[in-house]
N, C-alpha and C. Protein backbone atom coordinates (compact mmCIF):
# COMPACT_ATOMS: atom_id res chain seq x y z
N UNK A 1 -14.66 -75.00 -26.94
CA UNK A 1 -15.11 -74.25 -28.09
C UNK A 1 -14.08 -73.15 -28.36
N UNK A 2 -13.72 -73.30 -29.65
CA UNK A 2 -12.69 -71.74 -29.83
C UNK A 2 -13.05 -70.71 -29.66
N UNK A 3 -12.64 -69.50 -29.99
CA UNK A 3 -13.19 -68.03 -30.18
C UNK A 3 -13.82 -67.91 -31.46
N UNK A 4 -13.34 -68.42 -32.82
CA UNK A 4 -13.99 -68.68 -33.75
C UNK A 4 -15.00 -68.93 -33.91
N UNK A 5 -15.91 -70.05 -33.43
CA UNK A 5 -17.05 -70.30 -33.30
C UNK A 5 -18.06 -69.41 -32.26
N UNK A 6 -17.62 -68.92 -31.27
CA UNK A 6 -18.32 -68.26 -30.33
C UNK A 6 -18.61 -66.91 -31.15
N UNK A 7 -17.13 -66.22 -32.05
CA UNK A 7 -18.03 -64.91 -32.92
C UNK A 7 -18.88 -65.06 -33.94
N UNK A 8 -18.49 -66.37 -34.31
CA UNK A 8 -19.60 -66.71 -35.35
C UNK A 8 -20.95 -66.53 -34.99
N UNK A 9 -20.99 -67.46 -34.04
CA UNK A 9 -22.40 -67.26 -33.40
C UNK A 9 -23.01 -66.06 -32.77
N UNK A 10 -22.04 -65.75 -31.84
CA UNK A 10 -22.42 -63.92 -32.08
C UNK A 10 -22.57 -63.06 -33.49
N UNK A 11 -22.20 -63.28 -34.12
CA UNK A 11 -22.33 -62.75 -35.32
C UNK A 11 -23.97 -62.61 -35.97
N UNK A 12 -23.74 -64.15 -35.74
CA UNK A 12 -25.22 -64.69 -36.30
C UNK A 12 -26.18 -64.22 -35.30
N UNK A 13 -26.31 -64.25 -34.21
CA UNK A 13 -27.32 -63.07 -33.57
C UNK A 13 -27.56 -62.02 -33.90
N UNK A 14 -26.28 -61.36 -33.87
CA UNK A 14 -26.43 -59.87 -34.44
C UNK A 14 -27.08 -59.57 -35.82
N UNK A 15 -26.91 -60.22 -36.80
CA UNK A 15 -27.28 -60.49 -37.74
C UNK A 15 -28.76 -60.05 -38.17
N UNK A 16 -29.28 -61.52 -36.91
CA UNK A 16 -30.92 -62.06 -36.65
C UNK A 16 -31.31 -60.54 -36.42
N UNK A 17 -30.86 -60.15 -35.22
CA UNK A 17 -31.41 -59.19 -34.64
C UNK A 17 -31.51 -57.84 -35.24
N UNK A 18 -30.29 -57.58 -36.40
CA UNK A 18 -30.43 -56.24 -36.95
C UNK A 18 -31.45 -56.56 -38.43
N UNK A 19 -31.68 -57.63 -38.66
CA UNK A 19 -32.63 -58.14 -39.73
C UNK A 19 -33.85 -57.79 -39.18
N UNK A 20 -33.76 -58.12 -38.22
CA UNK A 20 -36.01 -57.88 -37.15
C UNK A 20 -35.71 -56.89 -37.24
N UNK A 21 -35.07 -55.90 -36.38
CA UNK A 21 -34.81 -53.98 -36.66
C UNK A 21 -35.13 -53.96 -37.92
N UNK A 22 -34.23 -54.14 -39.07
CA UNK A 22 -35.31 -53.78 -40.30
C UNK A 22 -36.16 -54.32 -40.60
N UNK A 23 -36.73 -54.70 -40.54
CA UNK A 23 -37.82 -55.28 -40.50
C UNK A 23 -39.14 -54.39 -40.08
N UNK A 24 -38.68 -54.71 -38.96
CA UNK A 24 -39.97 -53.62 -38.19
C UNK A 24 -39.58 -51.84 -38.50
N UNK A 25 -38.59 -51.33 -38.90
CA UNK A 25 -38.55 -50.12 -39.57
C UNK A 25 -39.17 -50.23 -40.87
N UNK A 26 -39.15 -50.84 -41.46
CA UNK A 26 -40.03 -51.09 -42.48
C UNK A 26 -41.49 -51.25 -42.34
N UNK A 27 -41.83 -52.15 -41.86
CA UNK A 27 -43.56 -52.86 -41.07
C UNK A 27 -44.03 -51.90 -40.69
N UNK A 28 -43.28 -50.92 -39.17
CA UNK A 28 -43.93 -50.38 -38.61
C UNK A 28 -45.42 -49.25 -38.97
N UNK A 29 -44.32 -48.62 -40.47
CA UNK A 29 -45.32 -47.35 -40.77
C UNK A 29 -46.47 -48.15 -41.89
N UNK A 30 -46.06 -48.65 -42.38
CA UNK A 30 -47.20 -49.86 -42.87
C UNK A 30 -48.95 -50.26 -42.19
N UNK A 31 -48.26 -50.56 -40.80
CA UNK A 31 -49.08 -51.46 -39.67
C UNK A 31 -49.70 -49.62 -39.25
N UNK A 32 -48.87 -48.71 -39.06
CA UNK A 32 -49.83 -47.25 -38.82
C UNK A 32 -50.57 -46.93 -39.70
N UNK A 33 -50.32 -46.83 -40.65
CA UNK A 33 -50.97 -46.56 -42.00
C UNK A 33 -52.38 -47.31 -42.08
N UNK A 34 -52.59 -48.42 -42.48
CA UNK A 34 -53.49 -49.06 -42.17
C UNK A 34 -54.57 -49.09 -41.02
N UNK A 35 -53.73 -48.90 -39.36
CA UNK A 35 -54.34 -48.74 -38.84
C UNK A 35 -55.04 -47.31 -38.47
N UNK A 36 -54.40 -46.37 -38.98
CA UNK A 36 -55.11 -45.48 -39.01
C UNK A 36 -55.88 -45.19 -40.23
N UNK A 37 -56.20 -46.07 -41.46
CA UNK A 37 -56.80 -45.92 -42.61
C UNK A 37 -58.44 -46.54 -42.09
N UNK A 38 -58.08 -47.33 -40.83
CA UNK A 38 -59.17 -48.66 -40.23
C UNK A 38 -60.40 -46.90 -39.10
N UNK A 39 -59.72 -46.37 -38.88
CA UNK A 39 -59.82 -45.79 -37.42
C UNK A 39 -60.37 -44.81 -38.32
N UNK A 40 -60.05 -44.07 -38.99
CA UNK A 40 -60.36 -42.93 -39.89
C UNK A 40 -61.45 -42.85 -40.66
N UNK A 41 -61.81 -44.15 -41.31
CA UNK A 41 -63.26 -44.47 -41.68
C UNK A 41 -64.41 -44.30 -40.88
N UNK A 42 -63.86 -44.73 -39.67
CA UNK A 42 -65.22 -45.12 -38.57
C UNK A 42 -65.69 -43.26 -38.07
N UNK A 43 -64.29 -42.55 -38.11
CA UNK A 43 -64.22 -41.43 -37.24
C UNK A 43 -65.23 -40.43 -38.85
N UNK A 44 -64.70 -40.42 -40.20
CA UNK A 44 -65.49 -40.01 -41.20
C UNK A 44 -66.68 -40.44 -41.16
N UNK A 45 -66.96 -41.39 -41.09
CA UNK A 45 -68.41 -41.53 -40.80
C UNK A 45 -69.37 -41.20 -39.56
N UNK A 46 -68.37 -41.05 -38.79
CA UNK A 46 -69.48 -40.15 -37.44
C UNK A 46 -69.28 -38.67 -37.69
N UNK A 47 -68.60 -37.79 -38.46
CA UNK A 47 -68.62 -36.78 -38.28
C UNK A 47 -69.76 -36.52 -39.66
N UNK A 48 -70.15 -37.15 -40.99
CA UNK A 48 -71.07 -37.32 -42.00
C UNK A 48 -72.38 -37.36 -41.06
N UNK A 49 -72.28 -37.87 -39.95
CA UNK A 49 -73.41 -38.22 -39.16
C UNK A 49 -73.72 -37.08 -38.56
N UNK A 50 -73.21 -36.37 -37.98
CA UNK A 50 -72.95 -34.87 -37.55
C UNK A 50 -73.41 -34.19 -38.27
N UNK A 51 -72.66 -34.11 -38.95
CA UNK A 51 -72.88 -32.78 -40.26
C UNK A 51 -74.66 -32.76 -40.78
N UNK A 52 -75.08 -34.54 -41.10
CA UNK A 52 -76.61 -34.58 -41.25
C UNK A 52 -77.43 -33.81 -40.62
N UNK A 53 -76.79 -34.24 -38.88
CA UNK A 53 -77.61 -33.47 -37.93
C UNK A 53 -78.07 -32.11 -37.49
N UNK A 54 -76.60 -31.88 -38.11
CA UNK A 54 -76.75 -30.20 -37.88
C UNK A 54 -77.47 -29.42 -38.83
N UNK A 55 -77.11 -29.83 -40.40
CA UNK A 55 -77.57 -29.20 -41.20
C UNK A 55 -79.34 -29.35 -41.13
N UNK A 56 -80.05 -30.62 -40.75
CA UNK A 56 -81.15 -30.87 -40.56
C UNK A 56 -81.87 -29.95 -39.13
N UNK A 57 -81.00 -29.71 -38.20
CA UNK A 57 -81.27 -28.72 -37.24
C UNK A 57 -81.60 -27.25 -37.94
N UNK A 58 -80.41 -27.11 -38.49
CA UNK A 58 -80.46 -25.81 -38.79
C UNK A 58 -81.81 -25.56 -40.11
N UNK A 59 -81.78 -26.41 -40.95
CA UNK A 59 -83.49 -26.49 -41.23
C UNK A 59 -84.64 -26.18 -40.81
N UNK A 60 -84.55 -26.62 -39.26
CA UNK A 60 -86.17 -26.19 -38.70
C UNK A 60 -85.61 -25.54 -37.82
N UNK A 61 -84.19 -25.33 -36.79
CA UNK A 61 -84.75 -24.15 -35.66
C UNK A 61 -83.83 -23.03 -36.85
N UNK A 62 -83.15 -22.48 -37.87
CA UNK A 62 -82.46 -21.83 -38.31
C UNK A 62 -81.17 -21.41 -37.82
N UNK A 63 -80.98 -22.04 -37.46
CA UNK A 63 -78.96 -21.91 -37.10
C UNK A 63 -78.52 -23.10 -36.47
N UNK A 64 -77.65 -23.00 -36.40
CA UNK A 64 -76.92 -24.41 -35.90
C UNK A 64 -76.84 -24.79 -34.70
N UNK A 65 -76.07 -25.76 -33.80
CA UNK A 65 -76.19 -25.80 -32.19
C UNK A 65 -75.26 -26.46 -32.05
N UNK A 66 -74.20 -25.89 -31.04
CA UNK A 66 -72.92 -26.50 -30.26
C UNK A 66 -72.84 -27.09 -29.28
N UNK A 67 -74.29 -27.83 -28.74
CA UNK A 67 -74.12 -28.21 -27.84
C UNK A 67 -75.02 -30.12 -28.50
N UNK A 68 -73.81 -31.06 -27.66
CA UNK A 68 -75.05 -32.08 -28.22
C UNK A 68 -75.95 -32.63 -27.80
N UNK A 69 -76.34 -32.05 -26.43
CA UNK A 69 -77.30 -32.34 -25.63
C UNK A 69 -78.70 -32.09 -26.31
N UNK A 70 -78.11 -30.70 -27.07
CA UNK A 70 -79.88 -29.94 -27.56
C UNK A 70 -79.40 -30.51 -29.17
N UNK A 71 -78.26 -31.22 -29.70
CA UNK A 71 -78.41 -32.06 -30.80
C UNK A 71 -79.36 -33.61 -31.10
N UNK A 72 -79.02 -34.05 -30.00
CA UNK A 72 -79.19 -35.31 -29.15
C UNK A 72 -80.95 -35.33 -29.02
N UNK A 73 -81.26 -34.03 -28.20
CA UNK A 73 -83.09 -33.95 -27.88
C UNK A 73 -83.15 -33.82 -29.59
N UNK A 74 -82.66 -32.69 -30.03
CA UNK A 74 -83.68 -32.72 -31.18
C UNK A 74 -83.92 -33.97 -32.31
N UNK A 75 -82.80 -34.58 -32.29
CA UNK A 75 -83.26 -36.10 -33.16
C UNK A 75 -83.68 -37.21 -32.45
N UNK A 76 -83.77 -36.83 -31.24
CA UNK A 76 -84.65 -38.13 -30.25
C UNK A 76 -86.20 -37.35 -30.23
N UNK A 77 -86.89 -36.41 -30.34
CA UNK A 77 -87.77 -35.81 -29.80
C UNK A 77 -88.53 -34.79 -30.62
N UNK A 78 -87.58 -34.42 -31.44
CA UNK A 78 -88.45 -33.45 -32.79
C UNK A 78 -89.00 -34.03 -34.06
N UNK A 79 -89.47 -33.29 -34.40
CA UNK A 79 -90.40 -33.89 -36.02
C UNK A 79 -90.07 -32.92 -37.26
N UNK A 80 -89.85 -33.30 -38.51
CA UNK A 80 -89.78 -32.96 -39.68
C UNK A 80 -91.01 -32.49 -40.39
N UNK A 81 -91.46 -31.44 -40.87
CA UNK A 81 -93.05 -31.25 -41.38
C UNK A 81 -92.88 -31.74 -43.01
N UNK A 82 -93.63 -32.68 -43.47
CA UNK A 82 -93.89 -33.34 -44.72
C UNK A 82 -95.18 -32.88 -45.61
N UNK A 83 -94.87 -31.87 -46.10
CA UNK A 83 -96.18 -31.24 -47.40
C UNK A 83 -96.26 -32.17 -48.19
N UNK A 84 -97.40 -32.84 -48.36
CA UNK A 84 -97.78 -33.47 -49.32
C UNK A 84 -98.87 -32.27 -50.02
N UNK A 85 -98.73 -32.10 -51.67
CA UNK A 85 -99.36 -31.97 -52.73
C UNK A 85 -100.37 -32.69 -53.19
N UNK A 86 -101.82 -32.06 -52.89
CA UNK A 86 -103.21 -33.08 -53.74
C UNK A 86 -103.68 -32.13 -54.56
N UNK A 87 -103.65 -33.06 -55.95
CA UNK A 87 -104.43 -32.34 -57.15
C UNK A 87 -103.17 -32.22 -58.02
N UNK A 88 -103.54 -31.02 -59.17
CA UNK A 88 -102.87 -30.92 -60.16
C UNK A 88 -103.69 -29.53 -60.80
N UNK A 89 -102.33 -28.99 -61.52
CA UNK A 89 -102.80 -27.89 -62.28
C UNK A 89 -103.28 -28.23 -63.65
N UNK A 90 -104.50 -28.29 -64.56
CA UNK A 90 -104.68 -28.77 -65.66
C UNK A 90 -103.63 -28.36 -66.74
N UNK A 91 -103.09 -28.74 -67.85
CA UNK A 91 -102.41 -28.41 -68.92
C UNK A 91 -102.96 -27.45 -69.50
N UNK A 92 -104.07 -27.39 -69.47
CA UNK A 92 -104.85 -25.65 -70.39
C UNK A 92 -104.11 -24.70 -69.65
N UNK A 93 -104.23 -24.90 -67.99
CA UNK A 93 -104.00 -23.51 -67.26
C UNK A 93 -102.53 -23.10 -66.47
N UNK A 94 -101.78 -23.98 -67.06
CA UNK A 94 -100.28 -24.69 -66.69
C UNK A 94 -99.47 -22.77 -67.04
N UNK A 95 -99.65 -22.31 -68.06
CA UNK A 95 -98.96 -21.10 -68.41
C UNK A 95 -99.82 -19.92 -67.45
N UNK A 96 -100.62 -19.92 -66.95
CA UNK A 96 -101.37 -18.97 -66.57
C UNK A 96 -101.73 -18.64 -65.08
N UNK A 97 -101.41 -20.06 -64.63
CA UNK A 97 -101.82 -20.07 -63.24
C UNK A 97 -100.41 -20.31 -62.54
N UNK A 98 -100.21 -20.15 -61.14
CA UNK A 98 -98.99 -20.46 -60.87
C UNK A 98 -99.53 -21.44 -59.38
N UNK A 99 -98.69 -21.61 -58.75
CA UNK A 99 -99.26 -23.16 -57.26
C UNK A 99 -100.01 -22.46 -56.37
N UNK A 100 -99.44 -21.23 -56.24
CA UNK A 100 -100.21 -20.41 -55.19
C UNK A 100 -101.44 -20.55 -55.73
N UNK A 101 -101.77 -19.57 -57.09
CA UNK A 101 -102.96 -19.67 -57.67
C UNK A 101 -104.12 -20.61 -57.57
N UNK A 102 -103.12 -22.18 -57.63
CA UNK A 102 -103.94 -23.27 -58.20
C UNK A 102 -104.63 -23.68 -56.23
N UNK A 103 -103.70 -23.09 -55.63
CA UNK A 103 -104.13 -23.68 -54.27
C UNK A 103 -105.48 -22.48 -54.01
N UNK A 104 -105.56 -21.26 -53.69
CA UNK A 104 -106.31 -20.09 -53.50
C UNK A 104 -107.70 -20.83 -54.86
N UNK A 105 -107.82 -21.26 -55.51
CA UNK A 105 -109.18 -21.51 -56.37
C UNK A 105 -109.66 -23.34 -55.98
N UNK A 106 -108.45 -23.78 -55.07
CA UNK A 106 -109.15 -25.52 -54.82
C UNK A 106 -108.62 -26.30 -55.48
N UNK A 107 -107.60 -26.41 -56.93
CA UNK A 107 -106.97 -27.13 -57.61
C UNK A 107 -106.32 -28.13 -56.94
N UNK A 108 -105.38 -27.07 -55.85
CA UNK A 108 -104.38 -28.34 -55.13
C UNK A 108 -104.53 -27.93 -54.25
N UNK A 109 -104.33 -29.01 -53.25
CA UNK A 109 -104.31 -28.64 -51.43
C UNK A 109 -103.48 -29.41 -50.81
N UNK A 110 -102.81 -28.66 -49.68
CA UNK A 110 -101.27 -28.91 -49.10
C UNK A 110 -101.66 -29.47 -48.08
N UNK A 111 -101.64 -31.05 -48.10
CA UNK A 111 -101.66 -31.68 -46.48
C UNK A 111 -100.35 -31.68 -45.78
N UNK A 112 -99.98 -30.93 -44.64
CA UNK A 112 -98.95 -31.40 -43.80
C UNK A 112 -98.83 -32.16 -42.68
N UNK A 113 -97.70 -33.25 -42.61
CA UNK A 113 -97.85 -33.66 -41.73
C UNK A 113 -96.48 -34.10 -41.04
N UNK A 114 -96.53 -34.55 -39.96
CA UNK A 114 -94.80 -34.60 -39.64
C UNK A 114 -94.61 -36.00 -38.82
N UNK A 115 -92.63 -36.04 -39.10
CA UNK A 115 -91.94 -37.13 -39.13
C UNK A 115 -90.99 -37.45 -38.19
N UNK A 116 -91.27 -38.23 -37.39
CA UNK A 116 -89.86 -37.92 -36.31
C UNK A 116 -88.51 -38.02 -37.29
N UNK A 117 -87.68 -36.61 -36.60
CA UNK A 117 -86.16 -36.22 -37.30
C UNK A 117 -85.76 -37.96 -37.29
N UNK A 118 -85.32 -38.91 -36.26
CA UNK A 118 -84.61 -39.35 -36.47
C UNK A 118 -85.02 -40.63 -37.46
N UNK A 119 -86.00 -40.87 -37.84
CA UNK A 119 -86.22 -42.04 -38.58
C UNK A 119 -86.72 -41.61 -39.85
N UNK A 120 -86.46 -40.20 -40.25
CA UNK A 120 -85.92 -39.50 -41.69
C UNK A 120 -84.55 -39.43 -42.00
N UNK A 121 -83.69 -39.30 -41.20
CA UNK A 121 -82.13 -38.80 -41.14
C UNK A 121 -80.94 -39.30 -40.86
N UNK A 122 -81.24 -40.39 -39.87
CA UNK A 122 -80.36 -41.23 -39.20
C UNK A 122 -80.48 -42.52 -38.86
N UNK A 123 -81.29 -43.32 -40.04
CA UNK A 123 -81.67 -44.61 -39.86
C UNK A 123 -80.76 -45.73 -39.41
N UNK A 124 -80.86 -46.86 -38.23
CA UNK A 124 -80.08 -47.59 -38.24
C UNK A 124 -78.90 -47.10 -37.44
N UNK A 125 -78.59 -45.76 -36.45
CA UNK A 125 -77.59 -45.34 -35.70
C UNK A 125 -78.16 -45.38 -34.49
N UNK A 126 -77.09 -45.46 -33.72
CA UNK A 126 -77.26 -45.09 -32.51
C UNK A 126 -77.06 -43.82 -31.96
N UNK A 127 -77.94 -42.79 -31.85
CA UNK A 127 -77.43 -41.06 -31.63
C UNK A 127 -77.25 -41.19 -30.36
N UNK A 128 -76.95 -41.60 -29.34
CA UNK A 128 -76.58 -41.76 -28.08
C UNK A 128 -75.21 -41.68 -28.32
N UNK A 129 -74.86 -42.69 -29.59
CA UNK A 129 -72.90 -42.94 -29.61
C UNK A 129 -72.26 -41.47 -30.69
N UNK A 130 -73.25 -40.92 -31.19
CA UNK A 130 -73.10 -39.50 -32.29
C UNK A 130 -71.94 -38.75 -31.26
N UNK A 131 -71.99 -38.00 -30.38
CA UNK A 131 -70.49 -37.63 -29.21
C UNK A 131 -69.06 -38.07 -29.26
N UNK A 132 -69.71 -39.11 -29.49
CA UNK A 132 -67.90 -39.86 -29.03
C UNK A 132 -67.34 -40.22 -30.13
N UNK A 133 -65.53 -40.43 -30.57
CA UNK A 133 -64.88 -40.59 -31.41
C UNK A 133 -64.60 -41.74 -31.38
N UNK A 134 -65.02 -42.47 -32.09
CA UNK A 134 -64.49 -43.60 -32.21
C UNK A 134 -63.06 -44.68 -32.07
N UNK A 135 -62.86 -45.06 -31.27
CA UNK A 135 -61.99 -46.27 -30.50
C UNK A 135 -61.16 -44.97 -29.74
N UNK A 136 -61.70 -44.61 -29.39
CA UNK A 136 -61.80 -43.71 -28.08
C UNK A 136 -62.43 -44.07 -27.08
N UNK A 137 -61.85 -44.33 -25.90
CA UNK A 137 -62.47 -44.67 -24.49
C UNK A 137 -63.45 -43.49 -23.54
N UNK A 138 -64.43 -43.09 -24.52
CA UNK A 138 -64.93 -41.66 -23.83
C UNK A 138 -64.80 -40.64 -24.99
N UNK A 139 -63.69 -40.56 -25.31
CA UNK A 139 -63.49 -39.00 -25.43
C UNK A 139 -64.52 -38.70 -27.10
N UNK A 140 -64.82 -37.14 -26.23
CA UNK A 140 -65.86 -37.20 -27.75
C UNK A 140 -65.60 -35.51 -28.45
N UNK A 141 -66.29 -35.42 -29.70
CA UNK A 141 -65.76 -34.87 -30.58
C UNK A 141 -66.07 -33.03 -29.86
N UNK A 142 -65.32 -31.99 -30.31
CA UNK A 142 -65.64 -31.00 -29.69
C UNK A 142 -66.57 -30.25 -31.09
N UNK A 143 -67.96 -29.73 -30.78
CA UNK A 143 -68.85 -29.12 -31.22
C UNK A 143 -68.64 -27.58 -31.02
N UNK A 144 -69.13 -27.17 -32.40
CA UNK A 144 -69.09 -25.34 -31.71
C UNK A 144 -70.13 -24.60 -32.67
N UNK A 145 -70.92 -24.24 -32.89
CA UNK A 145 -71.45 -23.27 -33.40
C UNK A 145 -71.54 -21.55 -33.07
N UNK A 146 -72.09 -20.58 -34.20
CA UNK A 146 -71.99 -19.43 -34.17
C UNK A 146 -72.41 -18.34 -35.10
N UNK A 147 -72.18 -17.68 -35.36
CA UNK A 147 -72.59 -16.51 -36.38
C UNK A 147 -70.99 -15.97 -37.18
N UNK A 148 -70.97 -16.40 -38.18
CA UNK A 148 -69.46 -15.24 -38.61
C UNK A 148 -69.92 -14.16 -39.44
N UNK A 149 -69.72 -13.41 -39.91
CA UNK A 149 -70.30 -11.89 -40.81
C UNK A 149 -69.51 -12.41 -41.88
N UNK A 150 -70.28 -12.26 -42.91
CA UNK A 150 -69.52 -12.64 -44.71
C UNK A 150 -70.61 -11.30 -45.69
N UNK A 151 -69.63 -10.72 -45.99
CA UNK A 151 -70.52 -9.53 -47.25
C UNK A 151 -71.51 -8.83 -46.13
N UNK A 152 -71.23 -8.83 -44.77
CA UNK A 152 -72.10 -7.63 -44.13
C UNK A 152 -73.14 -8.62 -43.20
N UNK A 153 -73.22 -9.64 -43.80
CA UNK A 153 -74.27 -10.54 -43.00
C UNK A 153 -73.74 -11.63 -42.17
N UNK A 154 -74.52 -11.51 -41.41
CA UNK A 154 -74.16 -12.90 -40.63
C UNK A 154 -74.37 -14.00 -41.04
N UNK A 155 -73.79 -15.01 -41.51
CA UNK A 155 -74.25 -16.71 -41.30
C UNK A 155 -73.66 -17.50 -40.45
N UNK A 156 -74.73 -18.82 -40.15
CA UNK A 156 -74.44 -19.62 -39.33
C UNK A 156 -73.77 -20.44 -39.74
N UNK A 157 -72.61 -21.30 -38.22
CA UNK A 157 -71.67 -21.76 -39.10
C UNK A 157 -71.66 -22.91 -37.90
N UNK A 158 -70.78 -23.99 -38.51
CA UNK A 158 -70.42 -24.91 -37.38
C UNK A 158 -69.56 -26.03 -37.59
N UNK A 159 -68.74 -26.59 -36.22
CA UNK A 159 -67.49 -27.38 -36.31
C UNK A 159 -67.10 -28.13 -35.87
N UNK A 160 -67.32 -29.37 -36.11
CA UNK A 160 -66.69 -30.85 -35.42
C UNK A 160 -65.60 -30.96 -35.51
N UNK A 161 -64.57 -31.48 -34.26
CA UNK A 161 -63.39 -31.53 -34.84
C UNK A 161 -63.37 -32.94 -33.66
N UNK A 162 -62.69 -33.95 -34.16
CA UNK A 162 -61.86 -35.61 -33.61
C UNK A 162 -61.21 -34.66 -32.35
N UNK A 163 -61.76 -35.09 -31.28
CA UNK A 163 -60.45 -34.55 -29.61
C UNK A 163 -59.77 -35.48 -29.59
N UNK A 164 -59.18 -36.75 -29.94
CA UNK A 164 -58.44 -37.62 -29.94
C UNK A 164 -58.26 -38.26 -31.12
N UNK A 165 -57.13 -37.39 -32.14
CA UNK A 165 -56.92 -38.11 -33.37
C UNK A 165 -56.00 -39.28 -33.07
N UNK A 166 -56.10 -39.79 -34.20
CA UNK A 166 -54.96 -41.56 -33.77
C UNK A 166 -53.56 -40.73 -34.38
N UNK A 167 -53.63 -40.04 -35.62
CA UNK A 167 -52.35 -39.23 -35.82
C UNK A 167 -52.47 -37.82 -35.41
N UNK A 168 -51.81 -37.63 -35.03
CA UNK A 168 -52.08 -35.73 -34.36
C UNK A 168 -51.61 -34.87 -34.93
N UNK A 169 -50.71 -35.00 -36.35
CA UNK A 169 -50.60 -34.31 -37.12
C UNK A 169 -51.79 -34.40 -38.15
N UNK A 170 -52.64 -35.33 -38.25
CA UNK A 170 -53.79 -35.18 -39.08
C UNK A 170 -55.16 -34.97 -38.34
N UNK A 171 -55.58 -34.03 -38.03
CA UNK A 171 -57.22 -34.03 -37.27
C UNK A 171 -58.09 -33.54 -38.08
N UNK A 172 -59.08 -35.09 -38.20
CA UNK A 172 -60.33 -34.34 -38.96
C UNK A 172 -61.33 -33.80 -38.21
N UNK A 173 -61.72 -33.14 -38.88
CA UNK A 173 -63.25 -32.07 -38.90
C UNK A 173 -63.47 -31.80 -39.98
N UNK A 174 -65.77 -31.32 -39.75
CA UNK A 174 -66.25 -31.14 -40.47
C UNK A 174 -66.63 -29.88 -40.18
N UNK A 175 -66.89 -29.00 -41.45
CA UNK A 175 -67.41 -27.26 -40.59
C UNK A 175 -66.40 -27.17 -40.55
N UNK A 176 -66.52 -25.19 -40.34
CA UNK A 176 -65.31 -24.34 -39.80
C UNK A 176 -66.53 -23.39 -39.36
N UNK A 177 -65.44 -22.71 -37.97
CA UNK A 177 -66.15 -21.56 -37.70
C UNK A 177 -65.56 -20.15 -38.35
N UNK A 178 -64.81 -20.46 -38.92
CA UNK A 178 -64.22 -19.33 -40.05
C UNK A 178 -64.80 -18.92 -41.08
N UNK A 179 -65.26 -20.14 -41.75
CA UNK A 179 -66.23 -19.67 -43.50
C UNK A 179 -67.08 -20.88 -42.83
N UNK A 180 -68.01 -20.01 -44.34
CA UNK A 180 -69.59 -21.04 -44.42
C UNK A 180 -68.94 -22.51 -45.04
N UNK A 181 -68.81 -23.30 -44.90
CA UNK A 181 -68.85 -24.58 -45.19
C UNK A 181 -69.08 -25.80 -44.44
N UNK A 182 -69.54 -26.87 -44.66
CA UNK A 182 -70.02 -27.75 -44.05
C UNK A 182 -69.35 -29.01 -44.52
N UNK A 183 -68.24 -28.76 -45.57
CA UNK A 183 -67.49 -30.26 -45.92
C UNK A 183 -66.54 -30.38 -44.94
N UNK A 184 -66.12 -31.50 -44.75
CA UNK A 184 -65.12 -32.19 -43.66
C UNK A 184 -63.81 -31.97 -44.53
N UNK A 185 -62.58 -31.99 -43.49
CA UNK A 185 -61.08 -31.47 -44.67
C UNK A 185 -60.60 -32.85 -44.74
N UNK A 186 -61.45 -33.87 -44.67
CA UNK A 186 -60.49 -34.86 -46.00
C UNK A 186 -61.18 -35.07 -47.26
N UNK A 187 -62.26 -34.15 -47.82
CA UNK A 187 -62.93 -34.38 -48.65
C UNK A 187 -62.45 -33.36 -49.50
């Protein structure tokens, strides 16, 4: 075989091989992209799941909770109170009377009764898996609640944040313990 043919064919390897290199410089951020578009859904939707929980906590005990143990009891184990309204205020006395009124004379009467939290709030989940981040082997989301002072007062505040983002320049959370808000920062 000459030398001719032997660089050829080296050639043509090199070729092959710097073609797959681009290739996969190209592909690669593609195949991340996606896969973290796949991973990011699952992780938005457990922290929506969160956020339910908390805000529904903070409903009946009045502030929030950083821990998910006492997240966890309260939607396995607590109840929602459901006022139902019987009766009606007549249209004659609609300008004159107000609900209190109509309840104090017998018009209407407030049956309450209550609902377990989790089969109002979280239908169809598993709150056992609510902790953990999704395609994560374990690792689960870090919780924090607290009090911050805004205009002199305190409000309650609270903050999920992904302990194992798939990109680590992007970590979501929902809440801040800085300001009152409860939207997540990819929304």
């Amino acid at each position: 075989m000459d030398i001719r043919k032997i660089i050829q064919i080296v050639l043509l390897i090199v070729v092959v091989i710097l073609g797959y290199l681009v290739y996969e410089t190209i592909d690669e951020p593609i195949r991340f992209q996606k896969e973290k578009e796949k991973r990011y859904a699952k992780v938005i939707e457990r922290l929506k799941q969160i956020r339910k929980a908390e805000i529904t906590f903070r409903e009946v005990k009045g502030h929030y909770t950083g821990s998910f143990d006492t997240l966890l009891y309260f939607l396995k184990h607590d109840s929602l109170p459901l006022v139902k309204k019987i009766g009606m205020i007549p249209d004659s006395l609609l300008d004159s009377l107000t609900e209190e009124d109509a309840i104090k004379k017998g018009l209407i009467v407030r049956d309450t009764s209550y609902i377990p939290v989790l089969d109002s709030i979280l239908t169809n989940v598993n709150v056992d898996s609510l902790p953990y981040v999704p395609y994560t082997k374990g690792a689960k989301f870090k919780l924090h609640a607290g009090l911050i002072s805004v205009s002199g007062t305190k409000q309650p505040v609270f903050e999920a944040i992904d302990s194992k983002p798939f990109d680590p320049e992007d970590t979501l959370k929902v809440g801040s313990m800085t300001e009152v808000t409860t939207t997540g920062n990819w929304e």
